[in-house]
PDB file of N, CA and C in Angstrom:
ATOM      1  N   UNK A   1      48.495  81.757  71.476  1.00  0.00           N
ATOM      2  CA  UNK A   1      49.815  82.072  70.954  1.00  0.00           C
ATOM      3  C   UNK A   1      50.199  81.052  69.883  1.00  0.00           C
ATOM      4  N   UNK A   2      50.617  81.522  68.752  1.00  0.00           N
ATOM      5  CA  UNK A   2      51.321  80.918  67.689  1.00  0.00           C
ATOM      6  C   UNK A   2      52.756  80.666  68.041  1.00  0.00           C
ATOM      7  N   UNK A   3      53.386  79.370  67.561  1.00  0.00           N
ATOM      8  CA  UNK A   3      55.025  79.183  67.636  1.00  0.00           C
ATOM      9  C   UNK A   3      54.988  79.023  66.415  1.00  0.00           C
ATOM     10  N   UNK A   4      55.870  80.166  65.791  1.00  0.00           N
ATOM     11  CA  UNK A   4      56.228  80.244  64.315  1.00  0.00           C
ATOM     12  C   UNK A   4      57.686  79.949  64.168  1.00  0.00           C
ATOM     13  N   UNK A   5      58.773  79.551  65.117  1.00  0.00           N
ATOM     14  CA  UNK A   5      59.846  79.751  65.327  1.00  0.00           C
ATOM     15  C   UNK A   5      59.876  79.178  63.726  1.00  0.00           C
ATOM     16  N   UNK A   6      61.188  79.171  63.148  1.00  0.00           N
ATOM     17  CA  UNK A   6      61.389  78.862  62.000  1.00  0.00           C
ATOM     18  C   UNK A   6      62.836  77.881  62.588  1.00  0.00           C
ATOM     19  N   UNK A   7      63.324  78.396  63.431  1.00  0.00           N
ATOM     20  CA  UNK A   7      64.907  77.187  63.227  1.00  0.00           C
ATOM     21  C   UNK A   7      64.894  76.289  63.927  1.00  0.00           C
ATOM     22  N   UNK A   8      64.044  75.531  64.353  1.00  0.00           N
ATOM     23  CA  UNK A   8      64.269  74.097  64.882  1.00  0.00           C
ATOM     24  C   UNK A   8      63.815  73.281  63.606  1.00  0.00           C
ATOM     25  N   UNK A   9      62.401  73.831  62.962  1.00  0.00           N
ATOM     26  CA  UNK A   9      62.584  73.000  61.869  1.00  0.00           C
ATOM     27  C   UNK A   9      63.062  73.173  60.660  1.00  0.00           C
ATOM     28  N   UNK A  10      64.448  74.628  60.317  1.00  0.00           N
ATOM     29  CA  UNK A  10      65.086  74.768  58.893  1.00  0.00           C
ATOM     30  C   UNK A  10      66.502  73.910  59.515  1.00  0.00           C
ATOM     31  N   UNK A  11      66.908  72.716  58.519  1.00  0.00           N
ATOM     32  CA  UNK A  11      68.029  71.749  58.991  1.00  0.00           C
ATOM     33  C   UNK A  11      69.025  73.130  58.835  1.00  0.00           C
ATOM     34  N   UNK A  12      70.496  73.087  59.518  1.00  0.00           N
ATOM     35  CA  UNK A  12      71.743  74.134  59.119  1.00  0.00           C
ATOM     36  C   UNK A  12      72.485  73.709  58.319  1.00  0.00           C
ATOM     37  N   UNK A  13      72.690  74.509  57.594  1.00  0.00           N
ATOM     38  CA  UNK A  13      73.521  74.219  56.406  1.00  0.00           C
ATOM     39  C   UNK A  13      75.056  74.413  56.631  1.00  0.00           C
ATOM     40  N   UNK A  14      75.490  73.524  55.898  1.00  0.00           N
ATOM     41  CA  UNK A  14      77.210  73.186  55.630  1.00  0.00           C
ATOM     42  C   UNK A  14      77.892  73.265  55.188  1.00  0.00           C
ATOM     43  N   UNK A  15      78.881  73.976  55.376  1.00  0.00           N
ATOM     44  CA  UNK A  15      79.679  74.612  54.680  1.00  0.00           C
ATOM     45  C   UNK A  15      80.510  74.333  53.531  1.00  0.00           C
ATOM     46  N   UNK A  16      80.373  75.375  52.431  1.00  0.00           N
ATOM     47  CA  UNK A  16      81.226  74.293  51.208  1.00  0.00           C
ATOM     48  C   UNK A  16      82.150  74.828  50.651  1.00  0.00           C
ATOM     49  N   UNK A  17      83.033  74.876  50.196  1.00  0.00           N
ATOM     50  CA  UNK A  17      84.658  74.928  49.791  1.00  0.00           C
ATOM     51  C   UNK A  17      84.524  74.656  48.407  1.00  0.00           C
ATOM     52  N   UNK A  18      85.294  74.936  47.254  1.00  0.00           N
ATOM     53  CA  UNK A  18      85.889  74.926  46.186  1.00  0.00           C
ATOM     54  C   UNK A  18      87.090  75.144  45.443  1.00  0.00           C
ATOM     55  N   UNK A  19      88.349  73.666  45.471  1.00  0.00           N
ATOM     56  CA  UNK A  19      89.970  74.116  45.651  1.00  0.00           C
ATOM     57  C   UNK A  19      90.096  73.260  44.922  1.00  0.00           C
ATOM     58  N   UNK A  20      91.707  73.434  44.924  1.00  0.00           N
ATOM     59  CA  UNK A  20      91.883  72.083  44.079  1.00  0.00           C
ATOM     60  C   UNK A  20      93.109  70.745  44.796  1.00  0.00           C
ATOM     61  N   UNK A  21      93.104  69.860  44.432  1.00  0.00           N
ATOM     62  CA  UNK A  21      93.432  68.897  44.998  1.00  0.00           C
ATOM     63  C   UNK A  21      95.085  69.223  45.018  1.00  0.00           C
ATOM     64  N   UNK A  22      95.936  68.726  45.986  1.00  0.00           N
ATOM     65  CA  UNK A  22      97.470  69.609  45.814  1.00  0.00           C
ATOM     66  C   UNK A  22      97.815  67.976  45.813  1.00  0.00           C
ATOM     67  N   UNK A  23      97.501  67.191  46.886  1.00  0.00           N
ATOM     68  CA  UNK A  23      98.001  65.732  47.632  1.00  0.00           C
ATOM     69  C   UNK A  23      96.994  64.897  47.818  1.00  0.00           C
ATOM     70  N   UNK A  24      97.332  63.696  47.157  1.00  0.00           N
ATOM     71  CA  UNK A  24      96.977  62.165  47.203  1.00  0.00           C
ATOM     72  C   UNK A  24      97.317  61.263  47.665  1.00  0.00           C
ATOM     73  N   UNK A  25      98.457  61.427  48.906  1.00  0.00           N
ATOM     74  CA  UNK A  25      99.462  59.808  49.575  1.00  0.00           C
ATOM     75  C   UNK A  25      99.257  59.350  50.074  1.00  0.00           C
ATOM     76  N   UNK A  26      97.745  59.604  51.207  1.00  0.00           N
ATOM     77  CA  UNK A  26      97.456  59.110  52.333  1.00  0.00           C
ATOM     78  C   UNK A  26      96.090  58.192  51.409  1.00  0.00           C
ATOM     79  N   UNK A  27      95.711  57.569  52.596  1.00  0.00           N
ATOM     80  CA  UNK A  27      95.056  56.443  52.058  1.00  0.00           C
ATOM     81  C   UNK A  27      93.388  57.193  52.753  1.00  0.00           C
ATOM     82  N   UNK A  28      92.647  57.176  51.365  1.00  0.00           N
ATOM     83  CA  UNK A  28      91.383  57.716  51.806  1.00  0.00           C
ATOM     84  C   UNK A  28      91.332  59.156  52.273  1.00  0.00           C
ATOM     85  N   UNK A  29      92.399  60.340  52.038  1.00  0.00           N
ATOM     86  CA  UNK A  29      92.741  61.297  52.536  1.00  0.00           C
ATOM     87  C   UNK A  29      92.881  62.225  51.542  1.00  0.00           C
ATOM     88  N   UNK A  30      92.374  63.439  50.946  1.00  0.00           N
ATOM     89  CA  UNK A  30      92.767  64.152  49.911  1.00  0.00           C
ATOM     90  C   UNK A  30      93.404  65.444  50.511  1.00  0.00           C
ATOM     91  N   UNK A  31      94.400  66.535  50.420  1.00  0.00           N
ATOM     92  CA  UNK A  31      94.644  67.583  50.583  1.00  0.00           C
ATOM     93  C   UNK A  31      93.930  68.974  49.087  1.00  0.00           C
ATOM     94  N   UNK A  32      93.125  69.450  49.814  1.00  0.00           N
ATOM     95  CA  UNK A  32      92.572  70.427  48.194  1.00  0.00           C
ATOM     96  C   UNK A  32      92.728  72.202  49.207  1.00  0.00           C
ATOM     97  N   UNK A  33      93.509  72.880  48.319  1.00  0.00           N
ATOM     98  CA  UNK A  33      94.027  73.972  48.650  1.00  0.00           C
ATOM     99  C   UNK A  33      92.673  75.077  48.413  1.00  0.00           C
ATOM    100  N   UNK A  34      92.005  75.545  49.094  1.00  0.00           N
ATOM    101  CA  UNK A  34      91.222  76.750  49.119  1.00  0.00           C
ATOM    102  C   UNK A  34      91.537  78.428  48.932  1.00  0.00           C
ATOM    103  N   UNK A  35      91.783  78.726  47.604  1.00  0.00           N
ATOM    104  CA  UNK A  35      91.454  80.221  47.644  1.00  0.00           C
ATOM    105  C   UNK A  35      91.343  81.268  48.006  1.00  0.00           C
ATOM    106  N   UNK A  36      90.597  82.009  48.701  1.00  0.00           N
ATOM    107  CA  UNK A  36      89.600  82.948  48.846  1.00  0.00           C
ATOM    108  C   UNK A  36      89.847  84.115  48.459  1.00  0.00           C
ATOM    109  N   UNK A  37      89.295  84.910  47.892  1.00  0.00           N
ATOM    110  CA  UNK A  37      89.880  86.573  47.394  1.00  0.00           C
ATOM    111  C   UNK A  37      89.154  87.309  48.362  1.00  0.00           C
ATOM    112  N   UNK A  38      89.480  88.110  49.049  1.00  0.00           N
ATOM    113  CA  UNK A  38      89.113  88.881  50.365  1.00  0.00           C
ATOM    114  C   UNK A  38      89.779  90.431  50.315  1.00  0.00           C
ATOM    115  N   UNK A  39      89.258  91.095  50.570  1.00  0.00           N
ATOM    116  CA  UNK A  39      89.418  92.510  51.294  1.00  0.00           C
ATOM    117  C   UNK A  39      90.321  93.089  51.806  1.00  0.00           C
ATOM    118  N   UNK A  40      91.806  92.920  51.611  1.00  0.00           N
ATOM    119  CA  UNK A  40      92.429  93.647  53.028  1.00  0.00           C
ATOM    120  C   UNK A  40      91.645  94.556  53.617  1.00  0.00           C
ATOM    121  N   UNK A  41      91.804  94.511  55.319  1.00  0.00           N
ATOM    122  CA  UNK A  41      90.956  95.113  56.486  1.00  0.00           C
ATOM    123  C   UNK A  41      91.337  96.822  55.969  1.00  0.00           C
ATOM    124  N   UNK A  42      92.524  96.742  56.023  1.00  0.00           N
ATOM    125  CA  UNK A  42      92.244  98.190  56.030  1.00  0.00           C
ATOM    126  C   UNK A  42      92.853  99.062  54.525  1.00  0.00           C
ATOM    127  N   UNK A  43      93.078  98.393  53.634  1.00  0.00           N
ATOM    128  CA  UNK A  43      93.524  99.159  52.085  1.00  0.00           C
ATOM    129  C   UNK A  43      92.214  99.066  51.264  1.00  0.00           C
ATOM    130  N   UNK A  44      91.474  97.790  51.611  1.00  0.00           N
ATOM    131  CA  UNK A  44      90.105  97.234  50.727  1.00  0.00           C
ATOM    132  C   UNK A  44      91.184  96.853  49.611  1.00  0.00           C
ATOM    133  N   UNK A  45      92.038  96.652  49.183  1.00  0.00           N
ATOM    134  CA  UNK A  45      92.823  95.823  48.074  1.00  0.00           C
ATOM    135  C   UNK A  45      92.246  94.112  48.110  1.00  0.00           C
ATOM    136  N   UNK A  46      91.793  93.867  46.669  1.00  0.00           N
ATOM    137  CA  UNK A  46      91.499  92.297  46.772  1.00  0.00           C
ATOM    138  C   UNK A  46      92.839  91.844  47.084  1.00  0.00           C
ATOM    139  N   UNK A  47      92.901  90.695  48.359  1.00  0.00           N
ATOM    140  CA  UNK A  47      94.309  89.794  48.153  1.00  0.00           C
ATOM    141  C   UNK A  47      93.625  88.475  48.495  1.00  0.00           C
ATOM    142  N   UNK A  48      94.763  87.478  47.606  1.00  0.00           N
ATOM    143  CA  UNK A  48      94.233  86.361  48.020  1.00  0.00           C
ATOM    144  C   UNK A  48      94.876  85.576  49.651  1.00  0.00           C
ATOM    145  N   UNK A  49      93.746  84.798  50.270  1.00  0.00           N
ATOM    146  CA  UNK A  49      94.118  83.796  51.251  1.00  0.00           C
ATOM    147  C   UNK A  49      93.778  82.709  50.614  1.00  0.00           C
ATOM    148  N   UNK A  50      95.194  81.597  50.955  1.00  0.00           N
ATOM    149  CA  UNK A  50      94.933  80.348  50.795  1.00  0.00           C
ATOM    150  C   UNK A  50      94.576  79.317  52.561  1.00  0.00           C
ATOM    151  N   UNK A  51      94.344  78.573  51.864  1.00  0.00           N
ATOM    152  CA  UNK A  51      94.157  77.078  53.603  1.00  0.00           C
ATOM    153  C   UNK A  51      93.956  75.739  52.636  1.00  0.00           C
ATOM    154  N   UNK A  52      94.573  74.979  53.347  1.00  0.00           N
ATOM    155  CA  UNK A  52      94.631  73.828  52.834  1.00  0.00           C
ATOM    156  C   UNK A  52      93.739  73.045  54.092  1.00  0.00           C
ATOM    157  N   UNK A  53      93.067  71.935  53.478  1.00  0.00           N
ATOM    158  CA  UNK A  53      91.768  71.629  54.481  1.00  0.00           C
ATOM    159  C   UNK A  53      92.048  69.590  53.715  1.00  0.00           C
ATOM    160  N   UNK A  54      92.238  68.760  55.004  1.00  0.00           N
ATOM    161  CA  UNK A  54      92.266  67.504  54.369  1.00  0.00           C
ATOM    162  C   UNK A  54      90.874  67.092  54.897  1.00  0.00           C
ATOM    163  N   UNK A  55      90.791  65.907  53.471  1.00  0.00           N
ATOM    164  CA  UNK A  55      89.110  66.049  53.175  1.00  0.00           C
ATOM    165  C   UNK A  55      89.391  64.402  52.621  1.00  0.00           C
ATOM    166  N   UNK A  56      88.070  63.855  53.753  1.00  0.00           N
ATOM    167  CA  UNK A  56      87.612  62.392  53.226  1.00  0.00           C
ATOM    168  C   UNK A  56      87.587  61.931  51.879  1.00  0.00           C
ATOM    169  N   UNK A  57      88.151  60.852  51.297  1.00  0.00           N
ATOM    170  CA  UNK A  57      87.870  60.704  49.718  1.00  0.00           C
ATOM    171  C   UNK A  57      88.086  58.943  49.708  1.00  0.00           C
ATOM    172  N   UNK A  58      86.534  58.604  50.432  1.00  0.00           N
ATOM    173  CA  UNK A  58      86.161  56.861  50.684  1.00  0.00           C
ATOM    174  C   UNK A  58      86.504  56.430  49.195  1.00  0.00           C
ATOM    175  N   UNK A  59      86.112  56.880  48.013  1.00  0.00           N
ATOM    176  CA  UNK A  59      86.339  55.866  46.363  1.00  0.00           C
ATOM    177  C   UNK A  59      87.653  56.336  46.039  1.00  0.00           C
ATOM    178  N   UNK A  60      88.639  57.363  46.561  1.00  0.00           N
ATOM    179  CA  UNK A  60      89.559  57.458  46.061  1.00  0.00           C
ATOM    180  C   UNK A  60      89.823  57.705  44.725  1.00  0.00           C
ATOM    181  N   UNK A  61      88.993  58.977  44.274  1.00  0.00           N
ATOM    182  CA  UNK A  61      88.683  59.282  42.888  1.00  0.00           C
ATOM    183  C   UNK A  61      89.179  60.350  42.416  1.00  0.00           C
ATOM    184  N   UNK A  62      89.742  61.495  43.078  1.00  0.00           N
ATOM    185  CA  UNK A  62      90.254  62.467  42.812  1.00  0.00           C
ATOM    186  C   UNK A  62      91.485  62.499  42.759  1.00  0.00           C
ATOM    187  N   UNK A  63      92.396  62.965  42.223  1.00  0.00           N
ATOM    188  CA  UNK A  63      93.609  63.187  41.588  1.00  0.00           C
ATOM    189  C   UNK A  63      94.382  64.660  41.929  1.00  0.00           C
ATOM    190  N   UNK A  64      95.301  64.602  41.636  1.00  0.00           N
ATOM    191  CA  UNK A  64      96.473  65.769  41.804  1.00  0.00           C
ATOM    192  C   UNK A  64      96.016  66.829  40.513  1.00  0.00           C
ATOM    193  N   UNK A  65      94.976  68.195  40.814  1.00  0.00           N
ATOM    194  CA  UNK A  65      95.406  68.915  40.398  1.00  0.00           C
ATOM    195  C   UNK A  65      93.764  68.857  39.532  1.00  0.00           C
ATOM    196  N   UNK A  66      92.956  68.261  40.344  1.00  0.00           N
ATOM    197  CA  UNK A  66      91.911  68.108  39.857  1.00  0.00           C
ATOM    198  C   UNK A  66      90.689  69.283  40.975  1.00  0.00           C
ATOM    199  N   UNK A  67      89.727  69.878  40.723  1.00  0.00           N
ATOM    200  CA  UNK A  67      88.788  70.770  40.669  1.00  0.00           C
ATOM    201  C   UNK A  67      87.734  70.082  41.868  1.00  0.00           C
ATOM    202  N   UNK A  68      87.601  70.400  42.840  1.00  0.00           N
ATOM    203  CA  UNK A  68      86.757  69.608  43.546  1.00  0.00           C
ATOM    204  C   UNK A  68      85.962  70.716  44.591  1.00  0.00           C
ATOM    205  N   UNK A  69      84.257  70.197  44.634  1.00  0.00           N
ATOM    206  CA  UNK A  69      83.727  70.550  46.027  1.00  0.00           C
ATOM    207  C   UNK A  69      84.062  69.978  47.048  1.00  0.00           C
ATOM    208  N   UNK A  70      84.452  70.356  48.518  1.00  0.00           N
ATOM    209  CA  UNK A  70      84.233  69.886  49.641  1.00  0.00           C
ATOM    210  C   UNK A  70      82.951  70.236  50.640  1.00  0.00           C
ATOM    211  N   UNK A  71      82.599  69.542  51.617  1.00  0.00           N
ATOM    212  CA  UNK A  71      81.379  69.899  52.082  1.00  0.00           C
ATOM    213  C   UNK A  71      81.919  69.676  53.673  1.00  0.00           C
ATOM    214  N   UNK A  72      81.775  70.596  54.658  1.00  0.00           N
ATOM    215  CA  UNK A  72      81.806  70.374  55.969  1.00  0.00           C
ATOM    216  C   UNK A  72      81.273  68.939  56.998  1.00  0.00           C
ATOM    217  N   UNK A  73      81.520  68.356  57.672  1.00  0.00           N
ATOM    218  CA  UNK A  73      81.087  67.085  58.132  1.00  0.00           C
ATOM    219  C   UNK A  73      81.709  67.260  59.816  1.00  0.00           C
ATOM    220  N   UNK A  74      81.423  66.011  60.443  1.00  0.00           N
ATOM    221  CA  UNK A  74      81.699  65.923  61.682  1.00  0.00           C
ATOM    222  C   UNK A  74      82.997  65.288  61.733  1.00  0.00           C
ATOM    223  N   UNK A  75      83.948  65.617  62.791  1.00  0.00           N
ATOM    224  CA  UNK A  75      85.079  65.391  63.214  1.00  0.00           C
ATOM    225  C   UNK A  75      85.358  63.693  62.692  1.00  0.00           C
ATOM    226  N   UNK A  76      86.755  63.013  61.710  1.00  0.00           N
ATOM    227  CA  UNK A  76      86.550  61.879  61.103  1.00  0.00           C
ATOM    228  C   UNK A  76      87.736  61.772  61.977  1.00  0.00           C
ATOM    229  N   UNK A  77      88.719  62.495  61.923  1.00  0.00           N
ATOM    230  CA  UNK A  77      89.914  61.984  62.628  1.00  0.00           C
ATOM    231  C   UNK A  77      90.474  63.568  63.111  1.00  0.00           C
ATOM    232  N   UNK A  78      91.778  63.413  64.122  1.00  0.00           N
ATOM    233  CA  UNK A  78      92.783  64.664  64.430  1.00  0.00           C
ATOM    234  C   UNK A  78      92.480  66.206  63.323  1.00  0.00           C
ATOM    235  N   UNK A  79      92.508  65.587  62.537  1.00  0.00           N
ATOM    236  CA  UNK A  79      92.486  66.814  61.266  1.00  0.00           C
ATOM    237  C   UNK A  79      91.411  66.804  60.339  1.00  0.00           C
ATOM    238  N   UNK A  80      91.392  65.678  60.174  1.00  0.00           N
ATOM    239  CA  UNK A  80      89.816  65.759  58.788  1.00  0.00           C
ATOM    240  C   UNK A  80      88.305  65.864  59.721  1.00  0.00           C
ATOM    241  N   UNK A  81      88.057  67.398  58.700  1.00  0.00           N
ATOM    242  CA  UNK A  81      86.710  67.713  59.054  1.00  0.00           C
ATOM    243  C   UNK A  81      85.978  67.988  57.841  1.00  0.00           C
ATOM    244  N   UNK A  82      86.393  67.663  56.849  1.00  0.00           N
ATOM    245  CA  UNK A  82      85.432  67.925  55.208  1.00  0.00           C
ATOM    246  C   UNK A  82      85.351  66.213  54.555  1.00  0.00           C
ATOM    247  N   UNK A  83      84.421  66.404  53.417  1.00  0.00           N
ATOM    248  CA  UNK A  83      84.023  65.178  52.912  1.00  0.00           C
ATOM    249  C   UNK A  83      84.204  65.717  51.488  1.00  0.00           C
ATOM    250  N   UNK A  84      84.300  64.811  50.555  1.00  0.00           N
ATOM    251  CA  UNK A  84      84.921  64.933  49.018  1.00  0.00           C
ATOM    252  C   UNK A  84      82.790  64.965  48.482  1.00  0.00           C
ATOM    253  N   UNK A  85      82.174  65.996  47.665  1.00  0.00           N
ATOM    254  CA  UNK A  85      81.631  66.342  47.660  1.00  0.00           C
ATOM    255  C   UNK A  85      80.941  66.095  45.998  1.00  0.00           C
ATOM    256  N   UNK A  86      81.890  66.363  45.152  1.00  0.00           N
ATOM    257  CA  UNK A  86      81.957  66.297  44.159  1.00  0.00           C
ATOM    258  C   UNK A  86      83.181  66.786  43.301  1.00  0.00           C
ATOM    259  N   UNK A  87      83.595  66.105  41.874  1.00  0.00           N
ATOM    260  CA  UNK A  87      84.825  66.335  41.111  1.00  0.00           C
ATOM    261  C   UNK A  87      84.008  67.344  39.817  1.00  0.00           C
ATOM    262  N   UNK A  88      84.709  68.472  40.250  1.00  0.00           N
ATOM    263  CA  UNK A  88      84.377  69.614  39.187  1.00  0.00           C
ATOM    264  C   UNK A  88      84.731  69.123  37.863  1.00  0.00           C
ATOM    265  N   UNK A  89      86.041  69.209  37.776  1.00  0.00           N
ATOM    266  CA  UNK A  89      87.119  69.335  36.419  1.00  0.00           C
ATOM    267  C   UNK A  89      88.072  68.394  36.721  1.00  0.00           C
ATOM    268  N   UNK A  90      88.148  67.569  35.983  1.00  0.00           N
ATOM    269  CA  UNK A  90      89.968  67.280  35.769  1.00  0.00           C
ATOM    270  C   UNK A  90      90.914  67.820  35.447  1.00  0.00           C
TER     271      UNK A  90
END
């Protein structure tokens, strides 16, 4: 017998986000507002959903109103579960 399984050794991938930064006050803490254009369930009309997701930012480099990836991570505190990923746009 062959073990071909494939998912113990493909790592899982993490989830990534693309918003923009709303809030900067907290220290090491970014707020970046998420998007999404989705489906209503039952018209199929595009509408948008927003979520706001606070997201690690250790260099404190991103700004109000600036373009950013977030990337999923492990529990940092009460609320932050994303990491500052990269700065799209200013």
């Amino acid at each position: 017998m062959s073990e071909t399984t494939t998912t113990d050794s493909t790592p899982q991938l993490r989830k990534t986000r693309v918003g923009v930064v709303v809030s900067t006050k907290m220290d090491k803490t970014i707020v970046v507002e998420h998007v999404a254009r989705v489906p209503h369930p039952k018209f199929n009309k595009i509408v948008k959903r927003s979520k706001k997701y606070y997201v690690h930012d250790e260099k404190g480099e991103a700004a109000i109103g600036d373009r950013v990836r977030i990337v999923e991570t492990r529990p940092l505190s009460k609320l932050k579960r994303w990491n500052l990923e990269s700065i799209l746009s200013h």
